[in-house]
Protein backbone atom coordinates (compact mmCIF):
# COMPACT_ATOMS: atom_id res chain seq x y z
CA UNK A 1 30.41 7.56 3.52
CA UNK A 2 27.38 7.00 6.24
CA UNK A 3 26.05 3.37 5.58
CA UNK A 4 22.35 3.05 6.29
CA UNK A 5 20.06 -0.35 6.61
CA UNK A 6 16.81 -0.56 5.95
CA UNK A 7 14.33 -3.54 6.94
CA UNK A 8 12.19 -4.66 4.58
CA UNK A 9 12.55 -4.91 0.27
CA UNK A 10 8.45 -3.61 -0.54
CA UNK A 11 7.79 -0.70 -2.30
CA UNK A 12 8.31 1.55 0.67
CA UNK A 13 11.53 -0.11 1.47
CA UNK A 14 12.87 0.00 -2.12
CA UNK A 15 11.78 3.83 -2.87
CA UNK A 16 13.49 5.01 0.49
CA UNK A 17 16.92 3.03 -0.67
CA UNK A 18 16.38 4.95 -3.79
CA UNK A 19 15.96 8.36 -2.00
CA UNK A 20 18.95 7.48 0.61
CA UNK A 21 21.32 6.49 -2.48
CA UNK A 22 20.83 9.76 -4.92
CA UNK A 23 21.64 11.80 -1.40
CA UNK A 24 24.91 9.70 -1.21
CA UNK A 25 24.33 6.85 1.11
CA UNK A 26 25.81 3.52 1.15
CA UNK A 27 22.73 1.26 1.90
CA UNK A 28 21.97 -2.14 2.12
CA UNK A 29 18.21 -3.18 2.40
CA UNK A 30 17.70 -6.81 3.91
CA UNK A 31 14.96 -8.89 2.86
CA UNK A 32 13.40 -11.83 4.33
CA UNK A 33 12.26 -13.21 1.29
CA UNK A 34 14.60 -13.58 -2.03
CA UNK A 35 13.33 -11.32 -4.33
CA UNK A 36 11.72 -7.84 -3.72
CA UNK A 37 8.35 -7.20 -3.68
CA UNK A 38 6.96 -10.53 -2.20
CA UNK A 39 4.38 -9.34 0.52
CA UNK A 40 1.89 -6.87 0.44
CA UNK A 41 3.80 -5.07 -2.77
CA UNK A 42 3.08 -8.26 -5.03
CA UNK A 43 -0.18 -8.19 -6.49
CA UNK A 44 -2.16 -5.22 -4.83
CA UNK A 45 -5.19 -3.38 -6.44
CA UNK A 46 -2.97 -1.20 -8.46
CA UNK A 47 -4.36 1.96 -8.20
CA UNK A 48 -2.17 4.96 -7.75
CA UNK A 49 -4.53 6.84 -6.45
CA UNK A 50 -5.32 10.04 -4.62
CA UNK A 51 -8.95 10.00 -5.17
CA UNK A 52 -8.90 7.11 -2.34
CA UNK A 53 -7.37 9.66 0.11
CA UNK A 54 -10.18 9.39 2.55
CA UNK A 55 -9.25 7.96 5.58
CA UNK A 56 -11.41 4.67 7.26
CA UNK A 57 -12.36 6.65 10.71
CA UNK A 58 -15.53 7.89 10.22
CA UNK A 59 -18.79 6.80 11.83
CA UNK A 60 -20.14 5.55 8.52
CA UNK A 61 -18.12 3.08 8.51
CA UNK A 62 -17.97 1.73 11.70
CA UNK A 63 -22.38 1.27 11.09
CA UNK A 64 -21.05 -0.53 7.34
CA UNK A 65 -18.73 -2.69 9.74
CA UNK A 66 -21.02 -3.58 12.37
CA UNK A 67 -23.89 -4.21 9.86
CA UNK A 68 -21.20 -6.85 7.59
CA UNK A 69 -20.13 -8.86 10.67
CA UNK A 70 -22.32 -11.95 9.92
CA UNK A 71 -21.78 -11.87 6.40
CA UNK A 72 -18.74 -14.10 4.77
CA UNK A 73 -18.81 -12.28 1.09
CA UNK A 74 -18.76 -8.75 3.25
CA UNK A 75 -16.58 -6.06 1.94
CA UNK A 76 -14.77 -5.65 5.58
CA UNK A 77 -14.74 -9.03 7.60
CA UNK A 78 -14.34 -9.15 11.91
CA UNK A 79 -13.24 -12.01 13.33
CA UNK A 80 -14.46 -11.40 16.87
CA UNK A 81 -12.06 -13.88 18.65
CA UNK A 82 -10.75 -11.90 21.42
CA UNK A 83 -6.92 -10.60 21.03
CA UNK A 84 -5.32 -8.12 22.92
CA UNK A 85 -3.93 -6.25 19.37
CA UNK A 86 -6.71 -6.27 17.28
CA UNK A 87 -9.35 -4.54 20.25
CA UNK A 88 -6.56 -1.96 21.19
CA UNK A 89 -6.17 -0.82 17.84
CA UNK A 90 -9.70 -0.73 17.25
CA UNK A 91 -10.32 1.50 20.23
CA UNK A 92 -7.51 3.81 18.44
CA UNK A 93 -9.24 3.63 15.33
CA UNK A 94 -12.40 4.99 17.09
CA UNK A 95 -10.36 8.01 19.20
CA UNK A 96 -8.92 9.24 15.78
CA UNK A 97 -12.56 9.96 14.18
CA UNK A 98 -12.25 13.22 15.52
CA UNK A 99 -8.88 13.67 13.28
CA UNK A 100 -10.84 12.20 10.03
CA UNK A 101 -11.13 15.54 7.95
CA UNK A 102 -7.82 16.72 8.67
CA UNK A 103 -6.03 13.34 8.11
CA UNK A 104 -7.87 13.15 4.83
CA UNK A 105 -7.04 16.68 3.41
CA UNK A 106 -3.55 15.44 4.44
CA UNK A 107 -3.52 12.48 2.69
CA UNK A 108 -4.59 13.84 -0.08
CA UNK A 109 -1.89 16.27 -0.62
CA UNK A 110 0.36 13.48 -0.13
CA UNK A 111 -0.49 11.64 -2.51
CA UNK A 112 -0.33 14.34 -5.05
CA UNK A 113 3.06 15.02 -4.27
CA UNK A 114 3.90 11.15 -4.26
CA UNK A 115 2.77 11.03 -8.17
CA UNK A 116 4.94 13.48 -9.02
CA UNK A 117 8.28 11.62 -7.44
CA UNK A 118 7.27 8.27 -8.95
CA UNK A 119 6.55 9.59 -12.47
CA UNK A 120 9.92 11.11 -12.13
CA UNK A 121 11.58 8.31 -10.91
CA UNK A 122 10.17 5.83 -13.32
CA UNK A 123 11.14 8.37 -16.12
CA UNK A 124 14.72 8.49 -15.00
CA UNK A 125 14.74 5.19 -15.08
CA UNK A 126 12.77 3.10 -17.82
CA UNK A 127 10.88 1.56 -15.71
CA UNK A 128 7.91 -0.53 -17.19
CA UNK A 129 5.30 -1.20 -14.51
CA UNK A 130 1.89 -1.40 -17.16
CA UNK A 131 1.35 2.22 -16.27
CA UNK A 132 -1.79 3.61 -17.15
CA UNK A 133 -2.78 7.33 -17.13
CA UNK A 134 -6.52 7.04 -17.89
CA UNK A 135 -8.22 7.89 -14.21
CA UNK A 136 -10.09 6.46 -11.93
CA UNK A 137 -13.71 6.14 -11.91
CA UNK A 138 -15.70 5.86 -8.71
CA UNK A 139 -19.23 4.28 -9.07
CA UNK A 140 -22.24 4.96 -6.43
CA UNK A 141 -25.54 2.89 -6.83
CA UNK A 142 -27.77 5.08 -4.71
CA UNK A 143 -28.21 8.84 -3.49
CA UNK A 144 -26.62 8.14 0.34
CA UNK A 145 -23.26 7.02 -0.99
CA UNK A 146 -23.11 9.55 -3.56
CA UNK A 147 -24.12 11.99 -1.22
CA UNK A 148 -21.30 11.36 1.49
CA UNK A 149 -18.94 10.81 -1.80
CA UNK A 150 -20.16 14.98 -1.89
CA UNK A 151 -19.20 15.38 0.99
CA UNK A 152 -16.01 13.36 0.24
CA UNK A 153 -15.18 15.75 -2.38
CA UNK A 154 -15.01 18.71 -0.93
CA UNK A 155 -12.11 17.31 1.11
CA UNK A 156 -10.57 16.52 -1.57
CA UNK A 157 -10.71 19.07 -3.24
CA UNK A 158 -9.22 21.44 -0.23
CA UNK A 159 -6.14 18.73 -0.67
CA UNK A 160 -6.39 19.81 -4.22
CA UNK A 161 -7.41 17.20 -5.97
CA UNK A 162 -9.66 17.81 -8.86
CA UNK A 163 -12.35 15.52 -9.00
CA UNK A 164 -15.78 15.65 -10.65
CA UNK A 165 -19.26 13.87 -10.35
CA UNK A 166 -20.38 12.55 -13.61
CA UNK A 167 -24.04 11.08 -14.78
CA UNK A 168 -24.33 7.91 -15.64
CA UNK A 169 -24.54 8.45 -18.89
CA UNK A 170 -20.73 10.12 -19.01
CA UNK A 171 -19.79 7.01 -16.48
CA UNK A 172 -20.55 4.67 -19.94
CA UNK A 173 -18.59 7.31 -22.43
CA UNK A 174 -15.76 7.27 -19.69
CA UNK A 175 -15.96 3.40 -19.37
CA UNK A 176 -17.61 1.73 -22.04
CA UNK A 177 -17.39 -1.80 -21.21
CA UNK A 178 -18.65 -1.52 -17.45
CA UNK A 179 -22.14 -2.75 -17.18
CA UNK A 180 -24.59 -2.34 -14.62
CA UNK A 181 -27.39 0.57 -12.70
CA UNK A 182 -25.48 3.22 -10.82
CA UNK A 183 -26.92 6.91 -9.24
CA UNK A 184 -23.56 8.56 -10.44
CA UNK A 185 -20.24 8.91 -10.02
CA UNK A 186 -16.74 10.99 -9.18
CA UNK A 187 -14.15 10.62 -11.91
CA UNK A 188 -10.76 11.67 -11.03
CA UNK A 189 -8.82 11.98 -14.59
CA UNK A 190 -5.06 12.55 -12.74
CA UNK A 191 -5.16 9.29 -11.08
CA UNK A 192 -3.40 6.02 -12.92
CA UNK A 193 -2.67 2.29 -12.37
CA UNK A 194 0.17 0.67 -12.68
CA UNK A 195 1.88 -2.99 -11.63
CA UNK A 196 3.22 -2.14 -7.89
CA UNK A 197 5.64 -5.61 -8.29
CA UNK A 198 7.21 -4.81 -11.40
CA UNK A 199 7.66 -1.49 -10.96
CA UNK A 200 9.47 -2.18 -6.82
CA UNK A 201 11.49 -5.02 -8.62
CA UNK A 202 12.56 -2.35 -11.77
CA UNK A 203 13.30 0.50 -8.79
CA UNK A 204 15.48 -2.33 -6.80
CA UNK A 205 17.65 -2.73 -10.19
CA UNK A 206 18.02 0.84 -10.30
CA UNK A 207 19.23 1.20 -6.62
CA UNK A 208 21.81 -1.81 -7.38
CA UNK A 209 22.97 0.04 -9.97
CA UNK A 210 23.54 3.22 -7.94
CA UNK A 211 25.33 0.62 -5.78
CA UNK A 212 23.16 -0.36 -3.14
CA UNK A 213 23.67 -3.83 -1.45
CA UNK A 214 20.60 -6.49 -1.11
CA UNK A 215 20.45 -9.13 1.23
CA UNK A 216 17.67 -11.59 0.83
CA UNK A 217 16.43 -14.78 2.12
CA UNK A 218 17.87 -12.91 5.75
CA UNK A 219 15.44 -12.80 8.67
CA UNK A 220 16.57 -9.70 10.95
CA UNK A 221 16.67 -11.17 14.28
CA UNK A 222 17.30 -8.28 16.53
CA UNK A 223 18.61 -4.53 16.46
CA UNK A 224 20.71 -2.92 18.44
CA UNK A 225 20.27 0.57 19.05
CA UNK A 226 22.98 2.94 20.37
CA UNK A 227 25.65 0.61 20.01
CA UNK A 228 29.18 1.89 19.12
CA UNK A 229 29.42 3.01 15.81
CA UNK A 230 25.53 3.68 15.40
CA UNK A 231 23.19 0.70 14.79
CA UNK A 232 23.44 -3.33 14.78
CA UNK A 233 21.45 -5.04 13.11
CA UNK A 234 21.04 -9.03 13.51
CA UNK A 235 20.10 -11.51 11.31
CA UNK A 236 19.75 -14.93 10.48
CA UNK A 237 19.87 -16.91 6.69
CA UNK A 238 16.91 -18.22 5.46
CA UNK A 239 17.48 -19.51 1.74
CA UNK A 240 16.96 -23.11 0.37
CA UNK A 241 19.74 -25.39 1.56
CA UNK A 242 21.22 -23.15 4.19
CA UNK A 243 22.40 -25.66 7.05
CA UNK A 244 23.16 -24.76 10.47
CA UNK A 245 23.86 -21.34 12.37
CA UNK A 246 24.39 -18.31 9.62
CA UNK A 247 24.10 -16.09 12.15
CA UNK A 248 25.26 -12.37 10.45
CA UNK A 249 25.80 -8.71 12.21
CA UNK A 250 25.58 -5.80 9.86
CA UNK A 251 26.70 -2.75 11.33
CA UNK A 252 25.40 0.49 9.96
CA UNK A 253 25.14 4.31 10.93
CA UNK A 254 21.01 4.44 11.05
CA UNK A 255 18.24 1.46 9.91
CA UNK A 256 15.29 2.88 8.65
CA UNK A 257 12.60 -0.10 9.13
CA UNK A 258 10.15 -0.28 6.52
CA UNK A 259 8.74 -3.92 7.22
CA UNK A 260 5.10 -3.46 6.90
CA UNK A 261 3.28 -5.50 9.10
CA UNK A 262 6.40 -6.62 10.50
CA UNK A 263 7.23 -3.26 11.42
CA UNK A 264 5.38 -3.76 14.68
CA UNK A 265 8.33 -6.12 16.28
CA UNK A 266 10.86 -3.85 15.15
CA UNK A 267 9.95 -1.39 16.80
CA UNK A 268 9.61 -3.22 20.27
CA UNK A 269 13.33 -4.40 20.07
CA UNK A 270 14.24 -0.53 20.15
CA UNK A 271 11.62 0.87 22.52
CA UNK A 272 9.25 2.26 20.33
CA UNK A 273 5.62 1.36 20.34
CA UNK A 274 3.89 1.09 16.68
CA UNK A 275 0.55 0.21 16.67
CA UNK A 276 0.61 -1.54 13.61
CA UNK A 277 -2.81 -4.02 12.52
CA UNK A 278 -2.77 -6.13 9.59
CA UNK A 279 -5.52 -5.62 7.47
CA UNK A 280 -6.03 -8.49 4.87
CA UNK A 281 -6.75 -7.66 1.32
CA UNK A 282 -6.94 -9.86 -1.80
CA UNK A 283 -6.46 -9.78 -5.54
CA UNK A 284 -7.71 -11.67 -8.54
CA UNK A 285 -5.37 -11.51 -11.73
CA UNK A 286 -7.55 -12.50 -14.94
CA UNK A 287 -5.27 -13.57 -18.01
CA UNK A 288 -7.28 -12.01 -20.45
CA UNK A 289 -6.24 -14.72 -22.76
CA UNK A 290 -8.54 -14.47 -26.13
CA UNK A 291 -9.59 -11.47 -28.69
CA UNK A 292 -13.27 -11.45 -26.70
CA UNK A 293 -12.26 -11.30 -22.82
CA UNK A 294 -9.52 -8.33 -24.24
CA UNK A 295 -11.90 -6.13 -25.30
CA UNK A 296 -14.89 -6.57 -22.76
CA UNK A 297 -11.98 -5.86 -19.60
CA UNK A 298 -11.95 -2.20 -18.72
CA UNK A 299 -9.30 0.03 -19.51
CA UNK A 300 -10.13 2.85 -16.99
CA UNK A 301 -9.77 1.98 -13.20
CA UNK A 302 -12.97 1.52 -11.01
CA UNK A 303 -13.58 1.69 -7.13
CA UNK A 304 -17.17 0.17 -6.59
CA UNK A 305 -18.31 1.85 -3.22
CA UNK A 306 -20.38 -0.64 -1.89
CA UNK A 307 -18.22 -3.55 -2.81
CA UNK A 308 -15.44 -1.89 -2.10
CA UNK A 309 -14.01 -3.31 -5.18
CA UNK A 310 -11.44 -1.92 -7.43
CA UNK A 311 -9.96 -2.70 -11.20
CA UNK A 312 -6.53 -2.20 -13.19
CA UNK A 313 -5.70 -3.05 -16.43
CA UNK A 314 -1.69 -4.31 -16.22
CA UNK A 315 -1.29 -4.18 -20.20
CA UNK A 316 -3.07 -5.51 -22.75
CA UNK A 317 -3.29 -9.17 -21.01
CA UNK A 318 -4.44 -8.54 -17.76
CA UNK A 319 -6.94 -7.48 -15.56
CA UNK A 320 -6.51 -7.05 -11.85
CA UNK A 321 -9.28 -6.81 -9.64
CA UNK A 322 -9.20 -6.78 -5.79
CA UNK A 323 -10.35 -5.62 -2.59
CA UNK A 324 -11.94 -6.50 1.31
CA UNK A 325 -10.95 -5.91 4.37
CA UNK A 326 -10.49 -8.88 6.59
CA UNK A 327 -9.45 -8.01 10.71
CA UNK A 328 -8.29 -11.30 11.45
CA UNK A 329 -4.59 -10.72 13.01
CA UNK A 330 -1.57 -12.04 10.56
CA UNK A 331 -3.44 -14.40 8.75
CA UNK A 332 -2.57 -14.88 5.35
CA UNK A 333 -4.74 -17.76 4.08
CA UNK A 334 -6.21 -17.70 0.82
CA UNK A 335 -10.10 -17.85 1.72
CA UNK A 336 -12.08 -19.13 -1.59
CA UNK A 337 -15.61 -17.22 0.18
CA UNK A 338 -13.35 -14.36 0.11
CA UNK A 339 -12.09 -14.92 -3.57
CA UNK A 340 -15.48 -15.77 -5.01
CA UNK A 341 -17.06 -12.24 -4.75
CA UNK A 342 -14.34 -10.90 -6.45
CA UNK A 343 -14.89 -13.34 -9.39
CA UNK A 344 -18.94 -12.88 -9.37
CA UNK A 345 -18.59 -8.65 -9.36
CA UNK A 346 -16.27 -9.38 -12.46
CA UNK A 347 -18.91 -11.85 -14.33
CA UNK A 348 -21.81 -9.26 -13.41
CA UNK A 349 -20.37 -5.92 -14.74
CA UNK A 350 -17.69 -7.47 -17.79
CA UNK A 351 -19.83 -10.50 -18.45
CA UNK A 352 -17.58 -10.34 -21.99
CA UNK A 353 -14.55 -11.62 -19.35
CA UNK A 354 -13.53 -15.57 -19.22
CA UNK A 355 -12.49 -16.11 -15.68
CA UNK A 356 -11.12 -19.45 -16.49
CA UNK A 357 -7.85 -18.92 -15.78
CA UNK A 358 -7.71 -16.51 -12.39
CA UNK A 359 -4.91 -16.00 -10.17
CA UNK A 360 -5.98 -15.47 -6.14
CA UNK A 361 -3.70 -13.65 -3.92
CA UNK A 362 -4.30 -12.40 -0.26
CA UNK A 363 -1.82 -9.16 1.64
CA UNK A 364 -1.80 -7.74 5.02
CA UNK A 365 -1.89 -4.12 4.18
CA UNK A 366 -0.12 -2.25 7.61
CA UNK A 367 -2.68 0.09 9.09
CA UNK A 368 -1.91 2.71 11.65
CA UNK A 369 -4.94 3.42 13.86
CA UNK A 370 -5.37 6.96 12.47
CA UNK A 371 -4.74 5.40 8.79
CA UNK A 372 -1.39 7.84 8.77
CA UNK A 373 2.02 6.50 7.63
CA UNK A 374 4.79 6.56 10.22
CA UNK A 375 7.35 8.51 8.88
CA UNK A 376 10.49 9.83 11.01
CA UNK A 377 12.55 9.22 13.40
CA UNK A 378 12.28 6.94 16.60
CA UNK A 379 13.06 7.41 20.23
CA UNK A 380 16.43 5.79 19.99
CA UNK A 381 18.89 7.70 17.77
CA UNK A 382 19.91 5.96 14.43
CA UNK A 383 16.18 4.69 14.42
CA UNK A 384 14.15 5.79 11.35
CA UNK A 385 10.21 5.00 10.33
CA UNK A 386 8.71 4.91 7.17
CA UNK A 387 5.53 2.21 7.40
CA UNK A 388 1.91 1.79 8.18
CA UNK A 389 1.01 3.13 4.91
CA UNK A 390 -2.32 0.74 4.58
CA UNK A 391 -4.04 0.50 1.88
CA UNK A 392 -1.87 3.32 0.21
CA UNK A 393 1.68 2.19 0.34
CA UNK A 394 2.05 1.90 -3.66
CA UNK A 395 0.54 5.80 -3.54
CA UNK A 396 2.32 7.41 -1.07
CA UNK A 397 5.31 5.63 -1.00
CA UNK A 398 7.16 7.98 -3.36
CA UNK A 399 6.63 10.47 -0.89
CA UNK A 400 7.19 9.21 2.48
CA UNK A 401 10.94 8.13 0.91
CA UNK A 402 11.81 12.09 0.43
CA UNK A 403 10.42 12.76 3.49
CA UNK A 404 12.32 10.18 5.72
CA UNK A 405 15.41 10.76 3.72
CA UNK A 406 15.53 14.31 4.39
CA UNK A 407 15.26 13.68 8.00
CA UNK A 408 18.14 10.98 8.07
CA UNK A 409 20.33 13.71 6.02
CA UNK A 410 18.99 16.58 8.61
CA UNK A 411 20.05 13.66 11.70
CA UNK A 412 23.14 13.31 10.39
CA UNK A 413 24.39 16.50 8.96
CA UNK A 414 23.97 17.02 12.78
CA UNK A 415 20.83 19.71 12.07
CA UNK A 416 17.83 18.30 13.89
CA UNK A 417 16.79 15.81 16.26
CA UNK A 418 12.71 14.85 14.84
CA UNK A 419 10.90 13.20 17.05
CA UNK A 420 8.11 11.02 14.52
């Protein structure tokens, strides 16, 4: 039986174990941390959804960026300190605006097809991740946003998404507890919400029962491509109490490295360049704790364009609410002027909501320059991608599993040699 490896226990680590195992793999997945889920798959916005399909590089938002940089509540954050990284990847970012209507259409079909997989997986196999099928509402507060969210739409809908505008009045009937003055909005009634932790940490007990093996608390140190036999991989112990050199080799027929912003080193130690940024995001969990705070959260899931906010309701008890971008290299500080505007949108449009007792959390989503997922093979044989999702990991990641698993199974069923 081929053995495969893959770097990194998130949700696009965990789904592409999944996808590798039901094909017949042996895998092991190693994991820096000691459970799954721990990074940028703990406590994102939520939102499964292909209504956010449009990608960053457009003009628009380079103005938006430029005109937030001296702002500390802004929805995307620059820290202009120079760095060799963050100013490459920028100028990337700028050469792929060209690419931004085809990239979106793409990324919209992608995430269609992604739905489909999870749904299916999570069927097969009872997993309970707060799922909620009631859409996603996107809110516009004057004519130019909901103009370009037009324009938007049209994209969209060529992906084939169906999403409508509503009034304001049918943005109340849709969402009755959201307060505030709004132009309009796009409601996209496919979309859903769901926990992305519990539902990676319900998919890893799956894959363990289809007999894959986990090592966590293991920091890969190196990986050696080409060697006899296939693929080395190095790593080092990391757990509580661990004394001294623990120094481990697992051997394997292929590693498939899906180590979000990690990813980046990876792919140096086998020759590949992967121009991976990390993009900071944070979360707010609200405990919805009494009757009152219950019933004034939202149920359906909101995307405030010019906050850049977003909601999900995980259950009954909670409310998750999240959002910003922050360009500030691996940085994974908690910032309370970055928390607080989170808090304040929440008080303003669900004043009903006690934010007593509120949860902060910050991620470093992994961002490709062109805001596509790398997904394929690398240069070196036995060397598979599937990262730089961004801010859509938890949506396309159902996806971008089938997709690098068929090309592993193509690799080594000796059919084709894809170049990603």
């Amino acid at each position: 039986m081929r053995h495969i490896a893959i770097i990194g226990a998130g949700i696009t680590g965990v789904t592409t174990a999944y996808a590798l195992a039901t094909r017949g793999y042996a895998v092991t997945v190693i994991e820096r941390h000691r459970y799954p889920a721990e990074e940028t798959s703990f406590a994102n916005g939520g939102q499964l959804s292909a209504s956010n399909a449009e990608v960053w590089n457009h003009w628009s938002n380079v103005a938006k960026g430029l005109g937030w940089m001296l702002r500390a509540d802004a929805p995307l954050l620059f820290n202009p300190r120079p760095g060799w990284r963050k100013y490459t990847w920028m100028a990337e970012f700028l050469r792929h605006i060209g690419d931004y209507r085809k990239n979106t259409i793409a990324t919209t079909r992608l995430a269609i097809a992604a739905r489909k997989h999870l749904f299916e997986i999570a069927h097969r196999e009872h997993i309970d991740f707060d799922l909620e099928q009631r859409g996603i509402l996107h809110v516009y507060r004057d004519r130019k946003s909901f103009d370009h969210a037009e324009e938007v739409n049209a994209l969209l809908s060529e992906g084939g998404l169906d999403r409508r505008a509503v009034t304001p009045e049918e943005m109340h009937a849709i969402e009755p507890a959201l307060r505030g003055s709004f132009y309009g909005g796009f409601f996209t009634p496919s979309d859903s919400t769901g926990d992305i932790m519990k539902f990676t940490r319900g998919l890893a007990r799956a894959c363990m029962r289809k007999g894959v093996g986990f090592l966590f608390d293991a920091e890969v140190t190196a990986i050696e491509a080409g060697a006899a036999g296939g693929v080395r991989v190095c790593w080092q112990g990391t757990g509580e109490g661990i004394t001294g050199s623990t120094a481990e080799t697992l051997s394997a027929d292929a590693v498939v490295i899906c180590a979000g912003v990690s990813s980046r080193g990876f792919a140096a130690m086998v020759g590949d360049r992967l121009p991976i940024y990390p993009v900071k995001g944070y979360s707010i969990t609200i405990d919805l704790e009494g009757a009152s705070s219950r019933a004034a959260a939202p149920w359906v899931s909101l995307l405030d364009d010019e906050t850049k906010i977003v909601t999900s309701r995980l259950g009954a008890p909670r409310l998750r609410v999240a959002g910003t971008a922050e360009l500030n290299d691996e940085n994974r500080d908690i910032r309370a002027d970055r928390i607080a505007p989170l808090v304040a949108w929440t008080r303003r449009h669900f004043p009903g909501i006690e934010t007593e007792r509120v949860v902060p959390w910050a991620g470093l989503r992994p961002m490709m320059p062109d805001m596509m997922p790398r997904v394929g093979a690398g240069t070196r044989p036995g060397i598979y991608y599937n990262t730089g999702h961004g801010h859509l990991g938890w949506t396309l990641s159902a996806a971008t599993a089938e997709m690098v698993a068929d090309v592993v199974v193509a690799e080594m069923t000796g059919n084709l040699r894809h170049a990603a």
